[in-house]
PDB file of N, CA and C in Angstrom:
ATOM      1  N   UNK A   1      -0.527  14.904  17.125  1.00  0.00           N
ATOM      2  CA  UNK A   1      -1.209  14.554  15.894  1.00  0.00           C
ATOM      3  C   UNK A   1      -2.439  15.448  15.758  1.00  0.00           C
ATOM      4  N   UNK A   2      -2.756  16.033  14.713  1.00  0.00           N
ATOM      5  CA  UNK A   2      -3.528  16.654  14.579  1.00  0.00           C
ATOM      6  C   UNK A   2      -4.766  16.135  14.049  1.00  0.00           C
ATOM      7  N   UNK A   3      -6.313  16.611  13.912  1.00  0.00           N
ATOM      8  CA  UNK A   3      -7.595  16.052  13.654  1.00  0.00           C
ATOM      9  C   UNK A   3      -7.355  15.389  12.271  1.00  0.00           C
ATOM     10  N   UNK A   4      -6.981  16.685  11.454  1.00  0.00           N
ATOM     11  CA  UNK A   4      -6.754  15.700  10.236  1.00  0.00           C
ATOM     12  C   UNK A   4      -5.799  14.551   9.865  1.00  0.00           C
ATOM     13  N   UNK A   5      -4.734  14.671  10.130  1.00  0.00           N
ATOM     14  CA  UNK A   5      -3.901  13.178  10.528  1.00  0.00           C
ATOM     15  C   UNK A   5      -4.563  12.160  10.829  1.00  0.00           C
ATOM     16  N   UNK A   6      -4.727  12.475  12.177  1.00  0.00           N
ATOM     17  CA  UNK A   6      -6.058  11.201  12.884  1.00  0.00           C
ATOM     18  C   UNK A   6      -6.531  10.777  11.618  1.00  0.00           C
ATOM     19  N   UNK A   7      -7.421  11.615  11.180  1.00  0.00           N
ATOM     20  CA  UNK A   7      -8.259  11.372  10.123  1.00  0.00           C
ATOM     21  C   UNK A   7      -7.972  10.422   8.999  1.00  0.00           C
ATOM     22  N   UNK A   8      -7.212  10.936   8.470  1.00  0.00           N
ATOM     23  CA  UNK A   8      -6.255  10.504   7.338  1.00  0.00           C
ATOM     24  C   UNK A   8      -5.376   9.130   8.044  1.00  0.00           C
ATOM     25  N   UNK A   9      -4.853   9.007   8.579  1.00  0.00           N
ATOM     26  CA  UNK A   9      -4.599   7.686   9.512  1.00  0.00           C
ATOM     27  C   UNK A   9      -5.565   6.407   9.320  1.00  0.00           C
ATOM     28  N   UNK A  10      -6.704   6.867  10.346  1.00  0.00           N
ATOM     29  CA  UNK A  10      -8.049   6.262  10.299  1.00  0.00           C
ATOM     30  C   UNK A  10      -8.602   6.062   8.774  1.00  0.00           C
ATOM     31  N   UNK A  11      -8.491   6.335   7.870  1.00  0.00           N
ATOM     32  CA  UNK A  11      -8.919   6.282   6.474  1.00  0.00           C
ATOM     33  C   UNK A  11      -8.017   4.798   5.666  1.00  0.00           C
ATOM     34  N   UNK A  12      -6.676   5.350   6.354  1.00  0.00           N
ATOM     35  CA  UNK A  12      -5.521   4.799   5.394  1.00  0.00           C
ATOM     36  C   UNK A  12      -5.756   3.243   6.364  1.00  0.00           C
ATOM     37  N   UNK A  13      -6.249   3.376   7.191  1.00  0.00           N
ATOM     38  CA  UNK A  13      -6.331   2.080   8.133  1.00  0.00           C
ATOM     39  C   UNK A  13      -7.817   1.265   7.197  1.00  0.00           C
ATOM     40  N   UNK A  14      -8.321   1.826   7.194  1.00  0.00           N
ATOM     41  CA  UNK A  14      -9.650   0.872   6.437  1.00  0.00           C
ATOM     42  C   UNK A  14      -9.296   0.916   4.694  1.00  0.00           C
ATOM     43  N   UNK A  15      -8.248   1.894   4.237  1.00  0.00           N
ATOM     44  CA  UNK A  15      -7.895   1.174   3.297  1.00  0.00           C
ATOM     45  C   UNK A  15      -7.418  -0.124   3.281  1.00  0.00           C
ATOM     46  N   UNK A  16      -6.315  -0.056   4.098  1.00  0.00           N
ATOM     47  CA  UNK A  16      -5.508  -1.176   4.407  1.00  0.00           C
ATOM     48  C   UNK A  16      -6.536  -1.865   4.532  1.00  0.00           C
ATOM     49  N   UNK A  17      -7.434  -2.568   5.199  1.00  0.00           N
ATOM     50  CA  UNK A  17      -8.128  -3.404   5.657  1.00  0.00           C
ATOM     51  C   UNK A  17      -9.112  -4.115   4.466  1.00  0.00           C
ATOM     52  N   UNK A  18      -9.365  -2.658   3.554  1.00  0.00           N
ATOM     53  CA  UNK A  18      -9.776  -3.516   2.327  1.00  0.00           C
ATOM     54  C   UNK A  18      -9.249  -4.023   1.049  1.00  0.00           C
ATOM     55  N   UNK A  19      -7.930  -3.385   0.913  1.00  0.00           N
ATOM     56  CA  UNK A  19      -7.232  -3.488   0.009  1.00  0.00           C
ATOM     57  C   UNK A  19      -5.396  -4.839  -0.048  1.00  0.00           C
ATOM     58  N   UNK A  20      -5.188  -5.209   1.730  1.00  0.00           N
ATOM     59  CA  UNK A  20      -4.103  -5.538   1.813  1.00  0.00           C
ATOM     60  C   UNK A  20      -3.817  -6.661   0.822  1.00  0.00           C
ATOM     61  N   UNK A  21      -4.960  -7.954   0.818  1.00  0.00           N
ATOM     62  CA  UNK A  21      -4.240  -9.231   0.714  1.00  0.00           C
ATOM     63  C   UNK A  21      -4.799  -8.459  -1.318  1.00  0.00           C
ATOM     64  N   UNK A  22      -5.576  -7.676  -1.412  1.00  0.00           N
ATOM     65  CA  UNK A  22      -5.388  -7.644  -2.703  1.00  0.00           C
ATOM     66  C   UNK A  22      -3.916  -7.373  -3.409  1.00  0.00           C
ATOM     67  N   UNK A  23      -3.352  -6.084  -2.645  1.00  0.00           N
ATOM     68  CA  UNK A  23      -2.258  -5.845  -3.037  1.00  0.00           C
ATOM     69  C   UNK A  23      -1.103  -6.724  -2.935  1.00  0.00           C
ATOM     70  N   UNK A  24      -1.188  -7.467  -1.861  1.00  0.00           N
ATOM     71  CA  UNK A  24      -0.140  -8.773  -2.102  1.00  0.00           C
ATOM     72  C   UNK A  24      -0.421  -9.909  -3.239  1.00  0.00           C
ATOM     73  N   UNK A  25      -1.501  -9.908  -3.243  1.00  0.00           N
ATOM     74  CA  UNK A  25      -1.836 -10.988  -4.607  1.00  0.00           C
ATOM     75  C   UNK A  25      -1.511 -10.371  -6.309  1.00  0.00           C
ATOM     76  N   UNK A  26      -1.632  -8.886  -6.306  1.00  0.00           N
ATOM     77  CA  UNK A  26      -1.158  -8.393  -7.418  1.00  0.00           C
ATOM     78  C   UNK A  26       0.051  -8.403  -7.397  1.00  0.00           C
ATOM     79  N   UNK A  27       0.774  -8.173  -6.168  1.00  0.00           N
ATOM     80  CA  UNK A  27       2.011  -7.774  -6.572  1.00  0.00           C
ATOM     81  C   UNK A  27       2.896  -9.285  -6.978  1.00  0.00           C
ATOM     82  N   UNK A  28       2.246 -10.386  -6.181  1.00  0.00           N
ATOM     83  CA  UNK A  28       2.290 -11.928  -6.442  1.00  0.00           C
ATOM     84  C   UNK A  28       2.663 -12.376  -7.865  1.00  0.00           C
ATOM     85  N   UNK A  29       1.303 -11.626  -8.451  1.00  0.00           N
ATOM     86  CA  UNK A  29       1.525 -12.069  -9.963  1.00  0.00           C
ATOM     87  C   UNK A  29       2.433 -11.469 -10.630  1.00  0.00           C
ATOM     88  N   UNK A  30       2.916 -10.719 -10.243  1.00  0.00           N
ATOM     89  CA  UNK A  30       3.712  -9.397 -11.393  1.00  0.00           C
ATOM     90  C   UNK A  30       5.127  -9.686 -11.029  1.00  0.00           C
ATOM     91  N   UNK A  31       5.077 -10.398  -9.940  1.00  0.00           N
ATOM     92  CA  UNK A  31       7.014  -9.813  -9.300  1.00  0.00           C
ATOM     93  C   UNK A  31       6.972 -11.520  -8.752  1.00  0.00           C
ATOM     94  N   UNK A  32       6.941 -12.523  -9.391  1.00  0.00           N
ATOM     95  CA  UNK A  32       6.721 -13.913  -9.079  1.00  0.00           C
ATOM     96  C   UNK A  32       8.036 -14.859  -8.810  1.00  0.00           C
ATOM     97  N   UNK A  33       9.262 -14.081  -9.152  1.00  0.00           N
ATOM     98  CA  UNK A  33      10.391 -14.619  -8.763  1.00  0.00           C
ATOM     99  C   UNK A  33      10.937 -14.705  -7.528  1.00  0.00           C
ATOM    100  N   UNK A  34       9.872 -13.653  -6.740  1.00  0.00           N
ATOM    101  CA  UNK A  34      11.004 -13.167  -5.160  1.00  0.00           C
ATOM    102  C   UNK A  34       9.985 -14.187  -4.251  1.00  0.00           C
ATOM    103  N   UNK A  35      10.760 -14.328  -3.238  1.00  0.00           N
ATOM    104  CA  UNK A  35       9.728 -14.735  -2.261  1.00  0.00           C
ATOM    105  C   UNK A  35       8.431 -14.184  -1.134  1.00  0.00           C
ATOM    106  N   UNK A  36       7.704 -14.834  -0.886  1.00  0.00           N
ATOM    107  CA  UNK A  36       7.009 -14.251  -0.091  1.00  0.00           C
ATOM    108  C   UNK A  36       7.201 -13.060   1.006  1.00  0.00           C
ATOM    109  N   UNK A  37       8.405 -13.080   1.522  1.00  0.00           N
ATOM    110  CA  UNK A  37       8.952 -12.230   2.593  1.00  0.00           C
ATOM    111  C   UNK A  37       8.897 -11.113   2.084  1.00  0.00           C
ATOM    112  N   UNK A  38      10.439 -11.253   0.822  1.00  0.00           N
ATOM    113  CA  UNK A  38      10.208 -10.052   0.177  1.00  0.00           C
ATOM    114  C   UNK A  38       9.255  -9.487  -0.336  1.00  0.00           C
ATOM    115  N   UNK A  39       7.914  -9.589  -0.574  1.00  0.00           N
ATOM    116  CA  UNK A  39       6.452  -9.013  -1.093  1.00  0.00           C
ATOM    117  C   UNK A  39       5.829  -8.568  -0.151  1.00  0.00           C
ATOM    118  N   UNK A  40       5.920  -9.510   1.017  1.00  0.00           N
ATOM    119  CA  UNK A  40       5.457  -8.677   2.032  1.00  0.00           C
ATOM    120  C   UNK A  40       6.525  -7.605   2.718  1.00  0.00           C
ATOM    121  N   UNK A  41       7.193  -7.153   2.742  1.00  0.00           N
ATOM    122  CA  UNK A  41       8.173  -6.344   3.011  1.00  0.00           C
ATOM    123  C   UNK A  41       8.035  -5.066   1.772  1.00  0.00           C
ATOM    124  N   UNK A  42       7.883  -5.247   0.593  1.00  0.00           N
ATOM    125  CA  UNK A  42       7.513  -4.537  -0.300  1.00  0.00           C
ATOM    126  C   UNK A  42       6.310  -3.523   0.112  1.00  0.00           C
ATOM    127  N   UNK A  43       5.318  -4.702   0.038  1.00  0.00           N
ATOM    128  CA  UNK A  43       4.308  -3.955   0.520  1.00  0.00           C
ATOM    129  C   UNK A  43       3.926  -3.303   1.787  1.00  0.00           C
ATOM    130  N   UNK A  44       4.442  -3.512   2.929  1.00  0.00           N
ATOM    131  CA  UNK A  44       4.646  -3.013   3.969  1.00  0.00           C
ATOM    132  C   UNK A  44       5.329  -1.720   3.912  1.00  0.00           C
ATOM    133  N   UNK A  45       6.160  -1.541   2.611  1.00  0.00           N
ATOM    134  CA  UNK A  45       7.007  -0.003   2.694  1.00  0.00           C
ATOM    135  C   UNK A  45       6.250   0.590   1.927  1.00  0.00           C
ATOM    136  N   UNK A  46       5.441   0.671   0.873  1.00  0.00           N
ATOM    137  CA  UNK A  46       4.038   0.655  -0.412  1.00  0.00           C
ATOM    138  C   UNK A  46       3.110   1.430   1.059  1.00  0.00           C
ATOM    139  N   UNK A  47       2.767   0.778   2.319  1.00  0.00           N
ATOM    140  CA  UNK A  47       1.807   0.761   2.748  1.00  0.00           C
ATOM    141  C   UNK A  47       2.398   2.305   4.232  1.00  0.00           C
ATOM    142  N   UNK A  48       3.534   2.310   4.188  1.00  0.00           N
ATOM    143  CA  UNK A  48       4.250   3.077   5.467  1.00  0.00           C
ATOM    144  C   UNK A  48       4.296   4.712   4.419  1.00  0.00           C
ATOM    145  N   UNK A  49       5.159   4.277   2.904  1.00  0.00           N
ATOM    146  CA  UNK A  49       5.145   5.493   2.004  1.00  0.00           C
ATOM    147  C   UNK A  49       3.502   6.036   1.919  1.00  0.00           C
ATOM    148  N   UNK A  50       2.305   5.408   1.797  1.00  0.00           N
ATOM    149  CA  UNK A  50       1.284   6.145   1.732  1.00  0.00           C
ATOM    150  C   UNK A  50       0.737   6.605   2.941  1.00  0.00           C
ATOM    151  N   UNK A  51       1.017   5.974   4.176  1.00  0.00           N
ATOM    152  CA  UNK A  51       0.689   6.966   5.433  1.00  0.00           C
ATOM    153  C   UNK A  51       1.500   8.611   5.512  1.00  0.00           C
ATOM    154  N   UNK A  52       2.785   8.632   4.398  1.00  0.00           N
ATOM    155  CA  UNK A  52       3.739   9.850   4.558  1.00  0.00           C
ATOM    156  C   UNK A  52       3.070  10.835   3.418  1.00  0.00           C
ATOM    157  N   UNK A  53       2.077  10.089   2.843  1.00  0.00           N
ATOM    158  CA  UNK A  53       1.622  10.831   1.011  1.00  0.00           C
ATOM    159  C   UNK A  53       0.080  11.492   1.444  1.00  0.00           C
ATOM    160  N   UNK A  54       0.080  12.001   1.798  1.00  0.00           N
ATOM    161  CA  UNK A  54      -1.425  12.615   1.829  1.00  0.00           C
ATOM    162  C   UNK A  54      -2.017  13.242   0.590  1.00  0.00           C
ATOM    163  N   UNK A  55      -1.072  13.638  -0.538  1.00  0.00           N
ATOM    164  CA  UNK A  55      -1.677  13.794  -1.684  1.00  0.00           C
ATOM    165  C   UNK A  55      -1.851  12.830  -2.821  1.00  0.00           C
ATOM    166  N   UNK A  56      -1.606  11.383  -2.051  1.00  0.00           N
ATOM    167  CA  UNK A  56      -2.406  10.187  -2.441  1.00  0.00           C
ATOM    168  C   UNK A  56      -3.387   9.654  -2.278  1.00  0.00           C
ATOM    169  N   UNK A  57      -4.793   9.919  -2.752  1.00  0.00           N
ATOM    170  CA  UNK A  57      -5.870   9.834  -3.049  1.00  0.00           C
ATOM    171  C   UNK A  57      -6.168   7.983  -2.539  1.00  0.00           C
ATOM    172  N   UNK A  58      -7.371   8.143  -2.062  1.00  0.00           N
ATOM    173  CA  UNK A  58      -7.699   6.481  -1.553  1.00  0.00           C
ATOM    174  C   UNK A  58      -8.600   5.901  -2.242  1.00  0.00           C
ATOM    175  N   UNK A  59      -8.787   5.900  -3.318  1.00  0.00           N
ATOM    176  CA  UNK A  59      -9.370   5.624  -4.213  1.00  0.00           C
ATOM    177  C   UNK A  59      -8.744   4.536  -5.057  1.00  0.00           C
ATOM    178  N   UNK A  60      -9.253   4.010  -6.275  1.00  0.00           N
ATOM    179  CA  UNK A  60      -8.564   3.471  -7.308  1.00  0.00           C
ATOM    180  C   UNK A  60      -7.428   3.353  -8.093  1.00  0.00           C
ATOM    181  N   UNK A  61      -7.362   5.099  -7.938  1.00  0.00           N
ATOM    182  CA  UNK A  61      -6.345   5.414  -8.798  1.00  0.00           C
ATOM    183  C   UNK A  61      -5.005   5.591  -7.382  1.00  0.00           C
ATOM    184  N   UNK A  62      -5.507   5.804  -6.328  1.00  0.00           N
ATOM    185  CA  UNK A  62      -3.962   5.709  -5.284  1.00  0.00           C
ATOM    186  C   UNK A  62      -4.165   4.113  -4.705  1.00  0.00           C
ATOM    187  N   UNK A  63      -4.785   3.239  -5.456  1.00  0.00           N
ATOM    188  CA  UNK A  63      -4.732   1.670  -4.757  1.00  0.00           C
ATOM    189  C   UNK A  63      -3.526   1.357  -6.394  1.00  0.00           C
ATOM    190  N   UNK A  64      -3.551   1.752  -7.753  1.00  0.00           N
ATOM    191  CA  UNK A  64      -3.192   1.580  -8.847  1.00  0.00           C
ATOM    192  C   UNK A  64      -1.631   2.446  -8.276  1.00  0.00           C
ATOM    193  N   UNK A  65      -1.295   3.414  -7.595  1.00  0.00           N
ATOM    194  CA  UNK A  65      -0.036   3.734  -7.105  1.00  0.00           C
ATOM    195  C   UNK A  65       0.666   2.802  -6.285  1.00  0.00           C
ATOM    196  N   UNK A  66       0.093   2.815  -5.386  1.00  0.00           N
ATOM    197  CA  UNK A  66       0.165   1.856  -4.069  1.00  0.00           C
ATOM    198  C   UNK A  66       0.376   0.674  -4.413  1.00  0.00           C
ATOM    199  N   UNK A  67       0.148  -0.244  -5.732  1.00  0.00           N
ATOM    200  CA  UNK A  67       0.334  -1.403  -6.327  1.00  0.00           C
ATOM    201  C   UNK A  67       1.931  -1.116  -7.132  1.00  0.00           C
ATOM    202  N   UNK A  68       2.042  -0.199  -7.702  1.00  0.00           N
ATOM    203  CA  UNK A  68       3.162   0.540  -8.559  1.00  0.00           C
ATOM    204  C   UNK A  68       4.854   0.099  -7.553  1.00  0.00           C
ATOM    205  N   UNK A  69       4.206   0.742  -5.886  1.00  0.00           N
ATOM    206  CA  UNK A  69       5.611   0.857  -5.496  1.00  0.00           C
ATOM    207  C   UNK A  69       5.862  -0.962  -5.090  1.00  0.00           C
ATOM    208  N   UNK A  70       5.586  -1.171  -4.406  1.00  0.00           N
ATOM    209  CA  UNK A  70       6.088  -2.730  -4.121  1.00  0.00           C
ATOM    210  C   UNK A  70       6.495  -3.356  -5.492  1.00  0.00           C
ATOM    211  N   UNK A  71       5.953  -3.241  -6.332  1.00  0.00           N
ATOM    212  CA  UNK A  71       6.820  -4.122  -7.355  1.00  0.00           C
ATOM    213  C   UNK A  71       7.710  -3.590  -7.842  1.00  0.00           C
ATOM    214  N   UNK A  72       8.076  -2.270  -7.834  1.00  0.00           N
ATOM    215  CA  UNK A  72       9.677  -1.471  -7.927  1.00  0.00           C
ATOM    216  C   UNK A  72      10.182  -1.841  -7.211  1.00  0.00           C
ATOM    217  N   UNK A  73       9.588  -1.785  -5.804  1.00  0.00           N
ATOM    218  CA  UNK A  73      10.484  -2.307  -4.836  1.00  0.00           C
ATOM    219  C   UNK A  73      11.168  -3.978  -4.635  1.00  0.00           C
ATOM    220  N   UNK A  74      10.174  -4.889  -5.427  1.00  0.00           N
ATOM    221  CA  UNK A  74      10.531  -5.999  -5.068  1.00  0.00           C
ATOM    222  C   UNK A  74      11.282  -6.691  -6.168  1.00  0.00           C
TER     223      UNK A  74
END
């Protein structure tokens, strides 16, 4: 693994940390037919696809992506 990986890793980790139960609660409201499992499973692949995306920005506008895939997915 290289410095920047690390890096980018370590970043995507304190995203996660501030963003998780938000993104399950959005995706809650939007995709309200499936069950819990499946949302969290959604978002868990939402959350594995942006450790592979490095030209996804950690900001607003890649928390507004990152919200996008789980509810396609779910």
């Amino acid at each position: 693994m290289t410095a920047s990986s690390q890096r980018r890793d370590e970043q995507v980790g304190t995203f996660f940390l501030t963003y998780a139960d938000r993104l399950q609660s959005a995706v809650r409201r939007h995709v309200n037919h499936v069950g819990n499992e499946l949302i969290e499973d959604a978002c868990q692949m939402a959350w594995t696809t942006l450790l592979q995306r490095p030209d996804i920005t950690l900001d607003a506008r890649g928390l507004g992506w990152l919200t996008t895939v789980p509810m396609h997915e779910a």
